[in-house]
PDB file of N, CA and C in Angstrom:
ATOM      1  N   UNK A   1       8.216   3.628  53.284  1.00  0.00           N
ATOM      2  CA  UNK A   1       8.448   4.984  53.726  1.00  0.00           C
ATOM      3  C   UNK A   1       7.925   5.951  52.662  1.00  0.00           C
ATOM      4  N   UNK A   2       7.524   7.078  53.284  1.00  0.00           N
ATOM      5  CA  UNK A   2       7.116   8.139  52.090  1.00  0.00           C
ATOM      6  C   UNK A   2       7.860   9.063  52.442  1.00  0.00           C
ATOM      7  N   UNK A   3       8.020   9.426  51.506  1.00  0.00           N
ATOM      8  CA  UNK A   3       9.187  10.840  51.408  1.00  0.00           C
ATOM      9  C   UNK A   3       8.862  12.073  50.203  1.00  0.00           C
ATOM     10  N   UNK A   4       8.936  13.456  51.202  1.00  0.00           N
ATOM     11  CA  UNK A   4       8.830  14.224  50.631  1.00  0.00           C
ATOM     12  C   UNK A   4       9.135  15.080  49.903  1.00  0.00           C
ATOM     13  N   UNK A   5      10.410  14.367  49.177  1.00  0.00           N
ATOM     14  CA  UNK A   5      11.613  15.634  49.104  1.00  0.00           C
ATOM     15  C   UNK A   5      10.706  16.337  47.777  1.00  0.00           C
ATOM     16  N   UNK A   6       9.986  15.862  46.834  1.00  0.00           N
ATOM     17  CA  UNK A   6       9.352  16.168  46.010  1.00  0.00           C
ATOM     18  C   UNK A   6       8.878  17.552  45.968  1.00  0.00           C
ATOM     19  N   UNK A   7       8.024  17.429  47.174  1.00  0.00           N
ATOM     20  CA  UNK A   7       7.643  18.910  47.601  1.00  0.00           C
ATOM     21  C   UNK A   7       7.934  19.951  47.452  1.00  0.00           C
ATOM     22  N   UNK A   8       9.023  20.043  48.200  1.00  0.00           N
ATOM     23  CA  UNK A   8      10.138  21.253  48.398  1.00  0.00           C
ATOM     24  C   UNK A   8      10.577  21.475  46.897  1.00  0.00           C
ATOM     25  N   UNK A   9      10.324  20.746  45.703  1.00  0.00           N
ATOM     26  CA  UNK A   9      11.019  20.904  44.716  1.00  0.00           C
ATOM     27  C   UNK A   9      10.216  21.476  43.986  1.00  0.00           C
ATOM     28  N   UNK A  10       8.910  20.969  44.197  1.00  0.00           N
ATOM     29  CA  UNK A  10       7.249  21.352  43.491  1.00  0.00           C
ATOM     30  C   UNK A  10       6.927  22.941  43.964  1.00  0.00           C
ATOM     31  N   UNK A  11       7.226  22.497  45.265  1.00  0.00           N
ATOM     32  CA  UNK A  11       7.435  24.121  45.898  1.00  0.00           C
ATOM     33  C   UNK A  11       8.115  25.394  45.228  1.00  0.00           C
ATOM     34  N   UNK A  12       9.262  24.873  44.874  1.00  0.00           N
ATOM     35  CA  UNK A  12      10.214  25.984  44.827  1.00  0.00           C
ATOM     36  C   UNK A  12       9.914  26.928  43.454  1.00  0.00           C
ATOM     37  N   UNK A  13       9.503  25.344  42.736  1.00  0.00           N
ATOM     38  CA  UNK A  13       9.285  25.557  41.131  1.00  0.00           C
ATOM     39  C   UNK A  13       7.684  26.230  40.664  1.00  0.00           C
ATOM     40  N   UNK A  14       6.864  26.333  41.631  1.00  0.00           N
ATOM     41  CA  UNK A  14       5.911  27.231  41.768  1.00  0.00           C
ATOM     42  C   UNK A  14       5.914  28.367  42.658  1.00  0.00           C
ATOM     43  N   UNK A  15       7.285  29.180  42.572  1.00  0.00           N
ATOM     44  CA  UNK A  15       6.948  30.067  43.464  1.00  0.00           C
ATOM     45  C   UNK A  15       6.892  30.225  45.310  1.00  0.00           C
ATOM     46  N   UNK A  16       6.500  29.111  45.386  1.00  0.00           N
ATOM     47  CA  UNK A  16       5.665  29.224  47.179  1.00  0.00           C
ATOM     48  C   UNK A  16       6.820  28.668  48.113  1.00  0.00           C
ATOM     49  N   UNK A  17       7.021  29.620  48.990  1.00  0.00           N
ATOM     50  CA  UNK A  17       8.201  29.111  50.267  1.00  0.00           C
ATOM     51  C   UNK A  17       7.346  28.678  51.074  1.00  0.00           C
ATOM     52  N   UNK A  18       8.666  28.226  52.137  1.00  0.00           N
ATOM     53  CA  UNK A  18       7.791  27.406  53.817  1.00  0.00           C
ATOM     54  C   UNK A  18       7.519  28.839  54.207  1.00  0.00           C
ATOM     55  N   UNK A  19       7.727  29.846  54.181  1.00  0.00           N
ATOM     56  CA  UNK A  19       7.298  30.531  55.448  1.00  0.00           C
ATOM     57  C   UNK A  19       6.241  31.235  54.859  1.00  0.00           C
ATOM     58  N   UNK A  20       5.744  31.431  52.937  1.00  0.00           N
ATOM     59  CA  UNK A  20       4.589  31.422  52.726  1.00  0.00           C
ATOM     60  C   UNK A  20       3.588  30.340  53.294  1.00  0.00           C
ATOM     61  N   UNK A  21       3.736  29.228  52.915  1.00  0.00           N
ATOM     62  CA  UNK A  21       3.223  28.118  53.557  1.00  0.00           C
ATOM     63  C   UNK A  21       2.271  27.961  55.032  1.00  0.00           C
ATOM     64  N   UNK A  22       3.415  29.105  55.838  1.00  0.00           N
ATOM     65  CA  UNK A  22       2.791  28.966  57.239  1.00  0.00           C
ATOM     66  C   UNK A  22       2.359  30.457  57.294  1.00  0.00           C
ATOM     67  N   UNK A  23       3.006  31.913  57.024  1.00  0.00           N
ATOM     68  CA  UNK A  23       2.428  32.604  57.016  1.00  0.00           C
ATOM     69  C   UNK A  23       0.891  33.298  56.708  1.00  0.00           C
ATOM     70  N   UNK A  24       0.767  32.387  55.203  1.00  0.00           N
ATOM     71  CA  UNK A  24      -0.236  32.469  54.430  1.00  0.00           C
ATOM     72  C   UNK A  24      -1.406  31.898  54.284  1.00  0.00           C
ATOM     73  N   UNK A  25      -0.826  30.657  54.318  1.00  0.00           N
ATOM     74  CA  UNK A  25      -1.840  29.521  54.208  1.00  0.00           C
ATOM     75  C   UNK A  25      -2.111  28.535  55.338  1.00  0.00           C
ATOM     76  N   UNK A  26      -1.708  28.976  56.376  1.00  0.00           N
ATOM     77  CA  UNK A  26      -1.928  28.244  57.868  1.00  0.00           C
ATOM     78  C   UNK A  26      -1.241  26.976  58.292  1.00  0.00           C
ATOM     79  N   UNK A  27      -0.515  26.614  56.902  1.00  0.00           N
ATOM     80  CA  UNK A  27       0.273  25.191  57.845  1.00  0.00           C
ATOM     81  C   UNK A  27       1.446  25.687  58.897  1.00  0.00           C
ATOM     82  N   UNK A  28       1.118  24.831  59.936  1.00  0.00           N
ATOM     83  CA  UNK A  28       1.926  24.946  61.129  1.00  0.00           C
ATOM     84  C   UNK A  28       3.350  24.384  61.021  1.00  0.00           C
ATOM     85  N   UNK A  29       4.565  25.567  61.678  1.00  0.00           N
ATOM     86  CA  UNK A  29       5.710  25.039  61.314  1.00  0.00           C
ATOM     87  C   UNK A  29       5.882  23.714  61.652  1.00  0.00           C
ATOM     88  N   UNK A  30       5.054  23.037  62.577  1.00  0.00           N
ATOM     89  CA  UNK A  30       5.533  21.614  62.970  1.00  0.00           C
ATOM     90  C   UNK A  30       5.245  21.029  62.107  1.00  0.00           C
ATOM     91  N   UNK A  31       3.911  20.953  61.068  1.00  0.00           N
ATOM     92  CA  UNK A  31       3.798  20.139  60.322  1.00  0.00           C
ATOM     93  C   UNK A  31       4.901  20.337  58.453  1.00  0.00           C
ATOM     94  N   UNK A  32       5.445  21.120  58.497  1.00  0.00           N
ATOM     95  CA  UNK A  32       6.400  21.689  57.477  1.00  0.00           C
ATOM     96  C   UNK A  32       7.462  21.137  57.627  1.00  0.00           C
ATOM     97  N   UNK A  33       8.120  20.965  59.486  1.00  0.00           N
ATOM     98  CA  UNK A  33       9.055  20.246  59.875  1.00  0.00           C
ATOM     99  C   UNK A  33       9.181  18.778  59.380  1.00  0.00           C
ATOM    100  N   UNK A  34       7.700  18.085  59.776  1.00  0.00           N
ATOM    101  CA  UNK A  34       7.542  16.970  59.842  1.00  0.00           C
ATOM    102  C   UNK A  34       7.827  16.330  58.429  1.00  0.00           C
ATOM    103  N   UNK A  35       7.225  17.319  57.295  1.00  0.00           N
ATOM    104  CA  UNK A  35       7.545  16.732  55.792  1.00  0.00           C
ATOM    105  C   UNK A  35       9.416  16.945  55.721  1.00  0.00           C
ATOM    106  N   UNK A  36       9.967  18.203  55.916  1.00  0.00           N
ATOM    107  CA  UNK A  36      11.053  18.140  55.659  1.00  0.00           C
ATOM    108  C   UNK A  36      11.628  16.609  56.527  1.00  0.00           C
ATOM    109  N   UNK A  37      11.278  16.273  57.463  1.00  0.00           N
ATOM    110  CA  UNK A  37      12.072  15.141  58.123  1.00  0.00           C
ATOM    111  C   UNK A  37      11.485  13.683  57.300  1.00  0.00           C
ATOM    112  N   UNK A  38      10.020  13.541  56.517  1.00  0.00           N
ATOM    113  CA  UNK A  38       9.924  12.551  56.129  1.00  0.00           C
ATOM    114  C   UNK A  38       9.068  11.992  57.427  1.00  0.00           C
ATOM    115  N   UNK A  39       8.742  12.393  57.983  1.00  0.00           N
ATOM    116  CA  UNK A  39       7.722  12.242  59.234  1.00  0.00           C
ATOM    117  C   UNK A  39       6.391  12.038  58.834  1.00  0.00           C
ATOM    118  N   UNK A  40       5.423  11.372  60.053  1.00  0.00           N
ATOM    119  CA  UNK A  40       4.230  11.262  58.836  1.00  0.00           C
ATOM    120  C   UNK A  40       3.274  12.840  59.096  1.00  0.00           C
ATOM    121  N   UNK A  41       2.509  12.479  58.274  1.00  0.00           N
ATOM    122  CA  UNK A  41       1.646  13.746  58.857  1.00  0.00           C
ATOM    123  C   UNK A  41       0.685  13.512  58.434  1.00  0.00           C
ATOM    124  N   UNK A  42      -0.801  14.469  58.608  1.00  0.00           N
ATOM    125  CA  UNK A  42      -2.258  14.109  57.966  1.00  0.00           C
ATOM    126  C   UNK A  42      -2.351  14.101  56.701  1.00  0.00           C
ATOM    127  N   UNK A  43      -3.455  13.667  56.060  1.00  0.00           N
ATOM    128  CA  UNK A  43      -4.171  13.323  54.913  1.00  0.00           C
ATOM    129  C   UNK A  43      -4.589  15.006  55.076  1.00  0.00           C
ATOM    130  N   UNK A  44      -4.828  15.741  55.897  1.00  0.00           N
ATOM    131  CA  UNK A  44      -5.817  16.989  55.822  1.00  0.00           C
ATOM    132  C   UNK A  44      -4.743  18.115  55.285  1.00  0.00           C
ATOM    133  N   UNK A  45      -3.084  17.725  56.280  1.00  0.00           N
ATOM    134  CA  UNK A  45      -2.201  18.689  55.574  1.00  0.00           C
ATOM    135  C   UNK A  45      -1.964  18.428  54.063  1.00  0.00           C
ATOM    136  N   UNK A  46      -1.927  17.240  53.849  1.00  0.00           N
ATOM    137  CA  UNK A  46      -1.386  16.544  52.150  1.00  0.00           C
ATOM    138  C   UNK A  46      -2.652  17.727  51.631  1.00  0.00           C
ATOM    139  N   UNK A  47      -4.079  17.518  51.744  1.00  0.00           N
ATOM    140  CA  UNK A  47      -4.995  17.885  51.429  1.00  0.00           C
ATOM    141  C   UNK A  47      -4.682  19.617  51.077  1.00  0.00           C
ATOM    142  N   UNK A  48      -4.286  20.491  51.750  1.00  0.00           N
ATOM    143  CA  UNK A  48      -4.154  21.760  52.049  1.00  0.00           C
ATOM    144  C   UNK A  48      -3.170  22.076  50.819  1.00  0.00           C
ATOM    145  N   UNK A  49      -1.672  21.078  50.700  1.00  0.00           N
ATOM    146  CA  UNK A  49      -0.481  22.071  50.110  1.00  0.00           C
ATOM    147  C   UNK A  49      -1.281  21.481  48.710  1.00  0.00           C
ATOM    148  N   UNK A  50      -1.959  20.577  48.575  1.00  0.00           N
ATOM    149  CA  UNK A  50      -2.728  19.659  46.951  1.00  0.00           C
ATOM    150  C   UNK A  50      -3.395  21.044  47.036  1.00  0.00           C
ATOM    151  N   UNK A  51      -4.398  21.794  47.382  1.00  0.00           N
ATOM    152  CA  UNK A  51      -5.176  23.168  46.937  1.00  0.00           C
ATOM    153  C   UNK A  51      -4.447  24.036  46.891  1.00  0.00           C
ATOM    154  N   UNK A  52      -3.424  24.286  47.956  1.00  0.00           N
ATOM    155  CA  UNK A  52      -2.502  25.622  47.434  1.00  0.00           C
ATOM    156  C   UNK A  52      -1.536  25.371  46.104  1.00  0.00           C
ATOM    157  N   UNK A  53      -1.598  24.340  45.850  1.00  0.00           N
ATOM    158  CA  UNK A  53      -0.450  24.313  44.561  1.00  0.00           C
ATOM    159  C   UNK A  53      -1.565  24.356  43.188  1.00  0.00           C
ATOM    160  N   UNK A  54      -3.041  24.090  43.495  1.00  0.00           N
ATOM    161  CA  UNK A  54      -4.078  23.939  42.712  1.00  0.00           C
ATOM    162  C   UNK A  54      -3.983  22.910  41.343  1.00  0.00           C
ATOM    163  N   UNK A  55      -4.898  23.185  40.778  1.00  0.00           N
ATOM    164  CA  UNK A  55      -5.571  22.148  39.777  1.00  0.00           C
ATOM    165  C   UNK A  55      -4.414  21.968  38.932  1.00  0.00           C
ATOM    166  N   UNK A  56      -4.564  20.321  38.937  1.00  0.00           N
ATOM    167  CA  UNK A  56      -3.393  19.382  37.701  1.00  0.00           C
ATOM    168  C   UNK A  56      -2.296  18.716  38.750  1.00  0.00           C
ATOM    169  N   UNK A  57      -2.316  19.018  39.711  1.00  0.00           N
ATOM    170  CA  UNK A  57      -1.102  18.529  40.788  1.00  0.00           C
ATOM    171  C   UNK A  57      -1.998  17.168  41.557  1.00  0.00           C
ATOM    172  N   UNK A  58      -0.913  16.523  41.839  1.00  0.00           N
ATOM    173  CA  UNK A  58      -1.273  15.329  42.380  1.00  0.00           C
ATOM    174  C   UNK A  58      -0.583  14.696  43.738  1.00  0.00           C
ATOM    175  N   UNK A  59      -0.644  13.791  44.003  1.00  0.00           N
ATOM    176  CA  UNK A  59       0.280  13.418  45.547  1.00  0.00           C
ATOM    177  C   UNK A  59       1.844  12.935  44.746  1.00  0.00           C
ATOM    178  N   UNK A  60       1.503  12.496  43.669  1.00  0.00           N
ATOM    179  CA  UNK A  60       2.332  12.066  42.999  1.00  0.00           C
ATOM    180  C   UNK A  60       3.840  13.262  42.347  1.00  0.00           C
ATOM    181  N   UNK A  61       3.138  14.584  43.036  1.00  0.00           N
ATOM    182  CA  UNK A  61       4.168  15.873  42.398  1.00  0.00           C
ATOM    183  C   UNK A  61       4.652  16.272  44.229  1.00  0.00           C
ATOM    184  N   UNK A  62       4.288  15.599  45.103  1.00  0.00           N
ATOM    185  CA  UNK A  62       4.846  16.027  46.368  1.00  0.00           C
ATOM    186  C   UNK A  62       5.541  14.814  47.494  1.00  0.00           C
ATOM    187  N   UNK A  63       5.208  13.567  46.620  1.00  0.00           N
ATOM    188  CA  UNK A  63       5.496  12.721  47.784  1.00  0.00           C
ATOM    189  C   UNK A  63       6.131  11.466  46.840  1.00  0.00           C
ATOM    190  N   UNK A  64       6.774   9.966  47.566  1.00  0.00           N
ATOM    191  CA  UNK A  64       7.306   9.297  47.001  1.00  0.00           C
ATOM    192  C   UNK A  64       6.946   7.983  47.442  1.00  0.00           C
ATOM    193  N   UNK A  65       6.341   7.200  47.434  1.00  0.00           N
ATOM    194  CA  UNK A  65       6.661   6.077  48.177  1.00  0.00           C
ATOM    195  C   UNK A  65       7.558   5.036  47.574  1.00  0.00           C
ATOM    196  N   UNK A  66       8.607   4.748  48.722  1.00  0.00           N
ATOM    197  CA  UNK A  66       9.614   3.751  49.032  1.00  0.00           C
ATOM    198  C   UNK A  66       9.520   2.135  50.226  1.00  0.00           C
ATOM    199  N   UNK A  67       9.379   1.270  49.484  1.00  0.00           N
ATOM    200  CA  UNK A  67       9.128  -0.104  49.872  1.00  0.00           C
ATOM    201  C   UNK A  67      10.183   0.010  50.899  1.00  0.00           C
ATOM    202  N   UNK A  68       9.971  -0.473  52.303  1.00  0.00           N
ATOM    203  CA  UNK A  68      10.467  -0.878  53.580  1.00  0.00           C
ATOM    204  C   UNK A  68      11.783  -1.970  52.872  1.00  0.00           C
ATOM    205  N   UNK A  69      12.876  -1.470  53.364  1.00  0.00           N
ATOM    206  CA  UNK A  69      13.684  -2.908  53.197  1.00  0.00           C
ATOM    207  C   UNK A  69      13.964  -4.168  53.990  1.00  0.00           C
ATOM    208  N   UNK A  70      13.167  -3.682  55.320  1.00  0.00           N
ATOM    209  CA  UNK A  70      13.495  -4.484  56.543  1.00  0.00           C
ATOM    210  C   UNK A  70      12.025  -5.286  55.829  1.00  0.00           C
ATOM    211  N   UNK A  71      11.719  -6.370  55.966  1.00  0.00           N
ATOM    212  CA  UNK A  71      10.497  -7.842  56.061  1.00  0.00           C
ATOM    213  C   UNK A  71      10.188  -7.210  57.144  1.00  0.00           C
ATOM    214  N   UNK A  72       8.789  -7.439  57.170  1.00  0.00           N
ATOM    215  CA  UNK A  72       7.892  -7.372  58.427  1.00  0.00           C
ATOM    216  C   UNK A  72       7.392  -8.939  58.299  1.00  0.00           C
TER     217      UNK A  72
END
């Protein structure tokens, strides 16, 4: 699972809200939803909030990955 709680934290601590986010910079509330729920979403949105937060930030300052506990 990937999880975003990171974000919102990276977010907060630079300034930038969700409704800058969508006001400003065009992400759609569904896809804002989708991180707050841990939902998946594109490589193009990851792509978008990585330029609005700009240079030195990584996936690694917005996202988490967590190993499945269920065996596939």
């Amino acid at each position: 699972m990937i999880k975003y709680d990171k974000l919102f934290k990276t977010l907060k601590e630079n300034g930038i809200s969700q409704y800058r986010l969508y006001k400003y910079y065009g992400i759609s509330r569904s896809q804002i939803q989708r991180l707050k729920n841990n939902q998946s979403v594109t490589t193009h949105t990851l792509n978008m909030i990585l330029n609005i937060l700009g240079e030195g930030f990584t996936l690694n300052d917005i996202a988490e990955f967590i190993p499945d506990t269920n065996e596939i």
